[in-house]
Protein backbone atom coordinates (compact mmCIF):
# COMPACT_ATOMS: atom_id res chain seq x y z
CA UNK A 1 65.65 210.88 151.92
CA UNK A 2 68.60 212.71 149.91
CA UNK A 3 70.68 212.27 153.31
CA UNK A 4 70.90 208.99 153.54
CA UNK A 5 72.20 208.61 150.34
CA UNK A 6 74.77 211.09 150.32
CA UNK A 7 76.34 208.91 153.40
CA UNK A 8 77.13 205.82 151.22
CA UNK A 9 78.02 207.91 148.20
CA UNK A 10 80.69 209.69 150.29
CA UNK A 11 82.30 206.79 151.55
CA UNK A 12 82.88 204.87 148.30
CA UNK A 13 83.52 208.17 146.26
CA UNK A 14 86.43 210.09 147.87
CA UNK A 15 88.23 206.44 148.44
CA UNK A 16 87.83 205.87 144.95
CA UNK A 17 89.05 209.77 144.03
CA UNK A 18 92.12 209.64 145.96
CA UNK A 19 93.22 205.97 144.18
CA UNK A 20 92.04 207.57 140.66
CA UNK A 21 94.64 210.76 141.64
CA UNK A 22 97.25 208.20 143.02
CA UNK A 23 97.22 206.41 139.73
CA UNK A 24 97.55 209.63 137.52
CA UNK A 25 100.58 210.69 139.52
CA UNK A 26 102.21 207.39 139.79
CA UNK A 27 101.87 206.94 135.78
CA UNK A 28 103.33 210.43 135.45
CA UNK A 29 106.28 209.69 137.67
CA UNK A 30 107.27 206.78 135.01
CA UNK A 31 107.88 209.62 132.57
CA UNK A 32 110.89 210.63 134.26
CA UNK A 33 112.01 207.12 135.17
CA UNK A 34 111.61 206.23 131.50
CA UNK A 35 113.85 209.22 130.36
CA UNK A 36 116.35 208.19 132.47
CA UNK A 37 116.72 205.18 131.44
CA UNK A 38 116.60 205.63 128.00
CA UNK A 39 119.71 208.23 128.46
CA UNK A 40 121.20 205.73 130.65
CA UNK A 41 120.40 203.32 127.60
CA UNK A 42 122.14 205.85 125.21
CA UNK A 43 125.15 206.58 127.17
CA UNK A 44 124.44 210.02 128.49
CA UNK A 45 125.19 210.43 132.15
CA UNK A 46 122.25 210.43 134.56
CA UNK A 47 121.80 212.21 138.27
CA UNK A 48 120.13 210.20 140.55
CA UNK A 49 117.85 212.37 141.13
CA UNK A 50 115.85 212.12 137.76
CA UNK A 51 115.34 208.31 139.22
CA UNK A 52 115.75 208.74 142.95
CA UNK A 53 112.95 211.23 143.41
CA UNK A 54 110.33 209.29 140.98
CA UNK A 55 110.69 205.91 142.64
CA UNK A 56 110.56 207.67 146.41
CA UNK A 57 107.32 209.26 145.05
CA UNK A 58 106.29 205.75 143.82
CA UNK A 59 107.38 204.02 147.24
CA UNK A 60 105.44 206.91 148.76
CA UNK A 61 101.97 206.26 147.12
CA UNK A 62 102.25 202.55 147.80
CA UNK A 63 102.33 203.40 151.21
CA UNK A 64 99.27 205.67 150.89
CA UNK A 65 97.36 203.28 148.60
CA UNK A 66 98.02 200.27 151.53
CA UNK A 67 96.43 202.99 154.08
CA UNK A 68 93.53 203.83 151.45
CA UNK A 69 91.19 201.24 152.82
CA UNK A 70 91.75 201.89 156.65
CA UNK A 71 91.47 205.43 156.18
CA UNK A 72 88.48 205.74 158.33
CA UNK A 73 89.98 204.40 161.31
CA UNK A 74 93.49 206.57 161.05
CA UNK A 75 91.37 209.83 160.35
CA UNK A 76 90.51 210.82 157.39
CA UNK A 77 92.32 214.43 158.22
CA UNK A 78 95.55 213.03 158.95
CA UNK A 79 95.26 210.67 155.63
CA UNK A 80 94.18 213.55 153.43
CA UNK A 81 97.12 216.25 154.94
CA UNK A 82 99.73 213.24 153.93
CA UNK A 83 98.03 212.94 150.68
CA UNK A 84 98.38 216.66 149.72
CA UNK A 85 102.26 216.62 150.76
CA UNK A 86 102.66 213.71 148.59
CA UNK A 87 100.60 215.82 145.65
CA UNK A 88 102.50 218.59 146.38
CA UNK A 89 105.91 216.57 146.85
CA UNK A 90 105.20 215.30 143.24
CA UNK A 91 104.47 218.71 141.70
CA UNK A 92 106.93 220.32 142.49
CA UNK A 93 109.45 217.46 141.17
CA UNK A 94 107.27 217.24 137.77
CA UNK A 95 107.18 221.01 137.40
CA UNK A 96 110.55 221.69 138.30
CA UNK A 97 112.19 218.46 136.32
């Protein structure tokens, strides 16, 4: 009786997980888009990567969040190895910022 509904839960919960993890990161990556424009608002000069790299990590989790729903018929596997590379992708530009 607990099997069957551990089936459902899974299906709904690591869906839901993954979109919950997607939004964290893509509200963290408008921290560096925000700096940048406020020292592009103030004058300072700005490298494109400290707004390059944030909206390619944005673009990035679009594209994972439009593949969220068909993730069962891709492979879960292949959708959760280009999930980690994006989590790691975004990281290691947060950490390293």
């Amino acid at each position: 009786m607990l099997c069957e509904h551990m089936g459902p839960m899974r299906e709904t919960t690591v869906p839901r997980t993954l979109a919950t993890i997607l939004l964290i990161v893509s509200l963290t990556m408008l921290i560096p888009i925000g700096n940048a424009v406020m020292g592009l608002m103030r004058g300072d000069a700005v490298p494109s990567s400290a707004w390059a790299i944030p909206l390619v990590i944005l673009a990035t989790g679009l594209a994972l969040m439009s593949f969220l729903p068909r993730m069962q018929s891709y492979g879960a596997h292949l959708y959760v190895a280009a999930f980690a590379l994006w989590l790691l992708a975004a990281g290691y530009f947060f950490l390293n910022w």
